[in-house]
Protein backbone atom coordinates (compact mmCIF):
# COMPACT_ATOMS: atom_id res chain seq x y z
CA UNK A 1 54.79 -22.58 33.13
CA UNK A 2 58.51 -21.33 32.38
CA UNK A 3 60.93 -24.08 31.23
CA UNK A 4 58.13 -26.60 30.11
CA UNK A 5 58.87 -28.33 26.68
CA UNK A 6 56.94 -30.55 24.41
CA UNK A 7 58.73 -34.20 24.90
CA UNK A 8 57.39 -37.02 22.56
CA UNK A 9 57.02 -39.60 24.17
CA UNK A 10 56.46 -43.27 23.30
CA UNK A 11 54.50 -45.60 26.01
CA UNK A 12 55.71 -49.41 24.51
CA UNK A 13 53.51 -50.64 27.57
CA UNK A 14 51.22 -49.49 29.90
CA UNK A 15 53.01 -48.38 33.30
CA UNK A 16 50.56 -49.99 36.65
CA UNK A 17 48.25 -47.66 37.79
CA UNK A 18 49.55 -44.84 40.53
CA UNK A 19 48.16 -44.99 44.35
CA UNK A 20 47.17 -42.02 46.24
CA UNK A 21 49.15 -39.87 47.97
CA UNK A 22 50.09 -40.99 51.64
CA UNK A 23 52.92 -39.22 53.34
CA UNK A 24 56.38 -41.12 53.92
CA UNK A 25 56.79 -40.43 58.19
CA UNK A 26 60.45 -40.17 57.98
CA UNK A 27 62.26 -37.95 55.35
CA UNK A 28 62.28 -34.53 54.15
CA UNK A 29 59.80 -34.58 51.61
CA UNK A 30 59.90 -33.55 47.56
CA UNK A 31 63.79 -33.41 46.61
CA UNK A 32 65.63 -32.24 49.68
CA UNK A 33 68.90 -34.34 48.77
CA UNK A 34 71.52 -32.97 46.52
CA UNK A 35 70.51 -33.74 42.36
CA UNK A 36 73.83 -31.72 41.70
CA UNK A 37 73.32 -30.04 37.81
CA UNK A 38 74.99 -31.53 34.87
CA UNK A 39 77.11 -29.40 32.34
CA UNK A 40 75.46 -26.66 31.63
CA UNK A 41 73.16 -24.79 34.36
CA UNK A 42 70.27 -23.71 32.39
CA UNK A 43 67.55 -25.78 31.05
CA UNK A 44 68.16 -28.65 28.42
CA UNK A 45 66.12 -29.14 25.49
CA UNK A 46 63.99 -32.34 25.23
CA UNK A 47 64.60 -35.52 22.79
CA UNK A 48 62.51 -37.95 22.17
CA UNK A 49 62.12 -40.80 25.51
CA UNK A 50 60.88 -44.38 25.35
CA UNK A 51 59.57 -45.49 28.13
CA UNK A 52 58.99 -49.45 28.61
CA UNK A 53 57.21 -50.47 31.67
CA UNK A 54 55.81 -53.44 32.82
CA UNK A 55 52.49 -54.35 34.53
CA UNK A 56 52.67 -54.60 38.75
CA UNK A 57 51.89 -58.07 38.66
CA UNK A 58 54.63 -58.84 35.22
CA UNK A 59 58.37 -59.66 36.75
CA UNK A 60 58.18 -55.91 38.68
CA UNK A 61 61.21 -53.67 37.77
CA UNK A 62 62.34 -56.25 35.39
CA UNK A 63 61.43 -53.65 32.46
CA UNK A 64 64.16 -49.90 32.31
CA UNK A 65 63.68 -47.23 30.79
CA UNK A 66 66.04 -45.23 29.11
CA UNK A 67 66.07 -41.70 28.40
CA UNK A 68 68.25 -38.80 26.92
CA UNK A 69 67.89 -35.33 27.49
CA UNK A 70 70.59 -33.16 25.61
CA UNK A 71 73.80 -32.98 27.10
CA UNK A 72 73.80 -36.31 29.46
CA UNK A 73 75.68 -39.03 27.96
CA UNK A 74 74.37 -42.42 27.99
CA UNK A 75 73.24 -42.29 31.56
CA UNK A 76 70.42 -45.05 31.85
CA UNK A 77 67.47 -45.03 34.18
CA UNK A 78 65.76 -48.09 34.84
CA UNK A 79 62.89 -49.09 37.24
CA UNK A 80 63.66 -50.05 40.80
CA UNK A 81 63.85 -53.67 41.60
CA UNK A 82 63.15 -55.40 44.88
CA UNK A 83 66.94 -55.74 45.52
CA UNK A 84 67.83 -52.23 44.73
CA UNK A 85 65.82 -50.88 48.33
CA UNK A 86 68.66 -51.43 50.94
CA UNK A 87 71.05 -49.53 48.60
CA UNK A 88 68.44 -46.50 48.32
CA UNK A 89 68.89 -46.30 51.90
CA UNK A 90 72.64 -45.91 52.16
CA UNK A 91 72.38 -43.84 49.15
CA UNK A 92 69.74 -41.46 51.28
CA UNK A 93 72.13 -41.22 54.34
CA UNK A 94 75.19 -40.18 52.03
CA UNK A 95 73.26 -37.63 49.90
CA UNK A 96 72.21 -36.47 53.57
CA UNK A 97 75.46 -35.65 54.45
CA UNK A 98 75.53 -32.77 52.18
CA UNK A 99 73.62 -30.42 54.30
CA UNK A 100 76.29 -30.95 57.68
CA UNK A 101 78.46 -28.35 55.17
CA UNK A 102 75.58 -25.54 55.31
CA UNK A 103 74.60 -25.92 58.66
CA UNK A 104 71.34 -28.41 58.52
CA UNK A 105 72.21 -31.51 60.52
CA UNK A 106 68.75 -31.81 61.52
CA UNK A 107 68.15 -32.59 58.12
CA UNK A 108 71.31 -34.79 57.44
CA UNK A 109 70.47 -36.95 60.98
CA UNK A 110 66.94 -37.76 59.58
CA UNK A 111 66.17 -41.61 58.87
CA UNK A 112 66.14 -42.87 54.93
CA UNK A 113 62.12 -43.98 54.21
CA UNK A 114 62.11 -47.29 55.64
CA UNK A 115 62.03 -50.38 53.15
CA UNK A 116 58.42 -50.99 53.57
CA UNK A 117 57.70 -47.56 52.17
CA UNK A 118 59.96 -47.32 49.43
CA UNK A 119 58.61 -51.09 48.72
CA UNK A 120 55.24 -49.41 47.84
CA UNK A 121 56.63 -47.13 45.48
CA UNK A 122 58.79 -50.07 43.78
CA UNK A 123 55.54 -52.27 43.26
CA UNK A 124 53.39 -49.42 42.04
CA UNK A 125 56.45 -48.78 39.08
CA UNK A 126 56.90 -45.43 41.15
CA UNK A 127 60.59 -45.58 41.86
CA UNK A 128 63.40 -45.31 39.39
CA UNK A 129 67.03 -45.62 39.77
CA UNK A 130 70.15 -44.00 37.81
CA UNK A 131 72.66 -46.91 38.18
CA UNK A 132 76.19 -47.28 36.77
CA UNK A 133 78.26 -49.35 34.46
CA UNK A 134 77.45 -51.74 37.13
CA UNK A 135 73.97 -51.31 37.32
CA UNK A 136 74.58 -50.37 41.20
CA UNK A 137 71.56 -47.48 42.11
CA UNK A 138 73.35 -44.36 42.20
CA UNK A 139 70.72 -42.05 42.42
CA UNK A 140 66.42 -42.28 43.02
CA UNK A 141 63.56 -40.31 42.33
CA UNK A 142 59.90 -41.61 44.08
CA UNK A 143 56.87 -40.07 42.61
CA UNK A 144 53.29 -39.95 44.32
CA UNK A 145 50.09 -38.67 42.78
CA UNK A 146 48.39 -35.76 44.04
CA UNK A 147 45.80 -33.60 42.89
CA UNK A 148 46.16 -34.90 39.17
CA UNK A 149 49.43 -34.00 39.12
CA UNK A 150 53.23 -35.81 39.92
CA UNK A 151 54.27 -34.90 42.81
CA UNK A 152 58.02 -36.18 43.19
CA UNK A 153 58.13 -37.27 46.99
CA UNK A 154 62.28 -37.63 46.69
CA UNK A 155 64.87 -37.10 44.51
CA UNK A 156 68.61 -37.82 45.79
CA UNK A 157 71.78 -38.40 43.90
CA UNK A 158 75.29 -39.82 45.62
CA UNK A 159 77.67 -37.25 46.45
CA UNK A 160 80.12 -39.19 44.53
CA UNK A 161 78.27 -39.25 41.46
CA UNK A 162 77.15 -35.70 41.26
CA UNK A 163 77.12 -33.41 38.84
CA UNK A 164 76.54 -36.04 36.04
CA UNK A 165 72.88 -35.00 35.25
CA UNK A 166 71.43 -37.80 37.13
CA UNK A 167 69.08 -35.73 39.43
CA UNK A 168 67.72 -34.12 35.82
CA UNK A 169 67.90 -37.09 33.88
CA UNK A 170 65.86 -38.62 36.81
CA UNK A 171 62.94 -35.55 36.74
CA UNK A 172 62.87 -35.79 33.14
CA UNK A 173 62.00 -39.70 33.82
CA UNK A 174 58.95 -38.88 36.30
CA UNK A 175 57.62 -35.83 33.43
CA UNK A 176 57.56 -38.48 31.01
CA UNK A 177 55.77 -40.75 33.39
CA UNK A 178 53.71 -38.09 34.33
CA UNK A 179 52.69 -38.01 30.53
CA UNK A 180 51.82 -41.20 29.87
CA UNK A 181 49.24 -41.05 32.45
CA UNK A 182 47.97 -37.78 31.61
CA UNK A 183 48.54 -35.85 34.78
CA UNK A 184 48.85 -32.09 34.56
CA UNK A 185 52.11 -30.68 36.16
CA UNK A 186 54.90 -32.55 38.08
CA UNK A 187 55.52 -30.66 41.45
CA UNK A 188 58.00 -30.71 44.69
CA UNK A 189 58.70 -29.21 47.85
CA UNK A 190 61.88 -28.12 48.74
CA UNK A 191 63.88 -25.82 50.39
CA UNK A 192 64.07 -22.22 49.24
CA UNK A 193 67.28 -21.44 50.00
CA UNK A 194 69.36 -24.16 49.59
CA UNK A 195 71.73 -24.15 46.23
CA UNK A 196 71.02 -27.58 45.50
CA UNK A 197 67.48 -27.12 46.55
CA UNK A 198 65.15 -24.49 44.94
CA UNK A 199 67.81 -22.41 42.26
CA UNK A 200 68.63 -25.85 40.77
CA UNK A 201 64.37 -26.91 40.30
CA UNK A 202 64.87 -23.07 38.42
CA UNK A 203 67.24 -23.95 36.18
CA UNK A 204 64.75 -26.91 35.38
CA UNK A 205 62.11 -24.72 34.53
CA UNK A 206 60.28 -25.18 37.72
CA UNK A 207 58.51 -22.26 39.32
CA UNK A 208 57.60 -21.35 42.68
CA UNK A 209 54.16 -21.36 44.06
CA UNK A 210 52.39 -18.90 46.10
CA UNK A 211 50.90 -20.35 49.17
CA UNK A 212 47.68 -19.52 48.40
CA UNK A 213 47.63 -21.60 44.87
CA UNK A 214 48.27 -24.54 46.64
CA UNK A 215 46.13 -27.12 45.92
CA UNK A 216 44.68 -29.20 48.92
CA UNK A 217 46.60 -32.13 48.73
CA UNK A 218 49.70 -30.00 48.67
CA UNK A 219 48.53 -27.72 51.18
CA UNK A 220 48.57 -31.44 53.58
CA UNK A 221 52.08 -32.20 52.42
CA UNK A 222 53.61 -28.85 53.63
CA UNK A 223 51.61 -29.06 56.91
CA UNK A 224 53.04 -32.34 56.81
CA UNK A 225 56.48 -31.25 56.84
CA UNK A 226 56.03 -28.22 59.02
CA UNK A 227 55.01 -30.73 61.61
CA UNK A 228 57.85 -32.47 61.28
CA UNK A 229 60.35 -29.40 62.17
CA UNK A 230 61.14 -28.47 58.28
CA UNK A 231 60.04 -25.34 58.27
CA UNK A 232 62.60 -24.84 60.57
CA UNK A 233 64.26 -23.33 56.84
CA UNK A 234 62.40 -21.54 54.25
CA UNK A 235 60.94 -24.01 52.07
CA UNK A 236 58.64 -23.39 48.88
CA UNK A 237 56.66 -25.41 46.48
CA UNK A 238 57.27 -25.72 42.74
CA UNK A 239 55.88 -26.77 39.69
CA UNK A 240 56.48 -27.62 36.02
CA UNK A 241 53.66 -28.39 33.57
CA UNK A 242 53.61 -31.59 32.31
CA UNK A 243 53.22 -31.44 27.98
CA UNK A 244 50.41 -32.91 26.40
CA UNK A 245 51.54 -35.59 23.73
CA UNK A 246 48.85 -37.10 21.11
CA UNK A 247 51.28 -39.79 21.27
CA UNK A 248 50.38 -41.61 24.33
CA UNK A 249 48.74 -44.81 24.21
């Protein structure tokens, strides 16, 4: 797949074991929100990330991770905690507001994923958070699993805070997660024609995939969303392979 790079990748612990997939009821699904692009538009080379993760049951989302791709300066990444799920929903409903400007209230008016939700991905070690100098979330990525593969539920950065990298710092985050348990490809839904949307999982060496490639478990997710009004805009879904690394634990 175009754009796919070989990132060592250094597991310092073993991350908890992902859940199935089960649909969130009440967002649009797979990096709707706005991950605005750091400098530089096309894709970044990949450095070396250490990941340190900490058991379910051991002090959840005490542990962060930390990684660097090229060109982002000393953003940091970390694991959700418990406290950090009230502020992922205000961050939601302000990276939201982005689509009133092109015409998709529909979208912007939907609910965040309610706390009990976004609870499961904290506990699984599914949820990150970009934070800043005061370790306030500024930006989250979930990730399910689906078909072998990451499938990144949401990705959303705060308007305020875009165009820093975050959103890519944030996908580079879930690939390496997506190592380290030896899925295949990380994948999203999105919308096709939205800047922010589809061109910007491009420029991250994501491609698009034909309908009838879809595996089954994304086949449910975009009946899923078309249920829920979304197809109301062309949407698409993409995928990035996922490098192999001898390295993992």
């Amino acid at each position: 797949m175009p754009g796919a790079c070989s990132t060592p990748t250094t597991n310092v612990l073993e991350p908890a074991p992902a859940r199935p997939f089960a649909p969130m009821a009440a967002k649009p699904v797979g990096g709707s929100r706005k991950p605005e692009a750091g400098p530089g538009q096309g894709a970044l080379p990949c450095v070396p990330v250490t990941i340190v993760q900490r058991n379910a049951d051991a002090a959840a989302g005490a542990a962060t991770l930390t990684a660097f791709p090229a060109g982002v300066v000393g953003a940091v990444v970390r694991l959700a905690r418990f406290d950090d799920l009230s502020a992922l929903r205000e961050l939601e409903r302000a990276a939201g507001e982005s689509f009133r400007d092109i015409d998709m209230d529909a979208v912007a008016n939907e609910e965040p994923p309610p706390l009990e939700d976004l609870l499961v991905f904290q506990r699984d070690g599914r949820a990150w958070v970009a934070t800043d100098a005061a370790d306030r979330p500024v930006g989250y990525l979930l990730v399910d699993v689906v078909d072998d593969t990451a499938h990144i539920e949401q990705v959303s950065v705060h308007p305020d805070h875009a165009r820093q990298g975050l959103g890519r710092q944030l996908i580079e985050t879930a690939s390496a997660w997506a190592q380290g348990q030896r899925l295949t490809a990380l994948n999203l839904t999105t919308f096709a024609e939205v800047p922010w949307n589809a061109p910007y999982y491009t420029r991250l060496g994501f491609h698009v995939v034909p309908e009838e490639d879809l595996s089954a478990g994304m086949r449910r997710i975009r009946d899923h969303e078309a249920a829920r009004g979304l197809d109301a805009w062309p949407r698409v879904s993409m995928s990035r392979a996922v490098p192999v690394s001898n390295d993992v634990l």
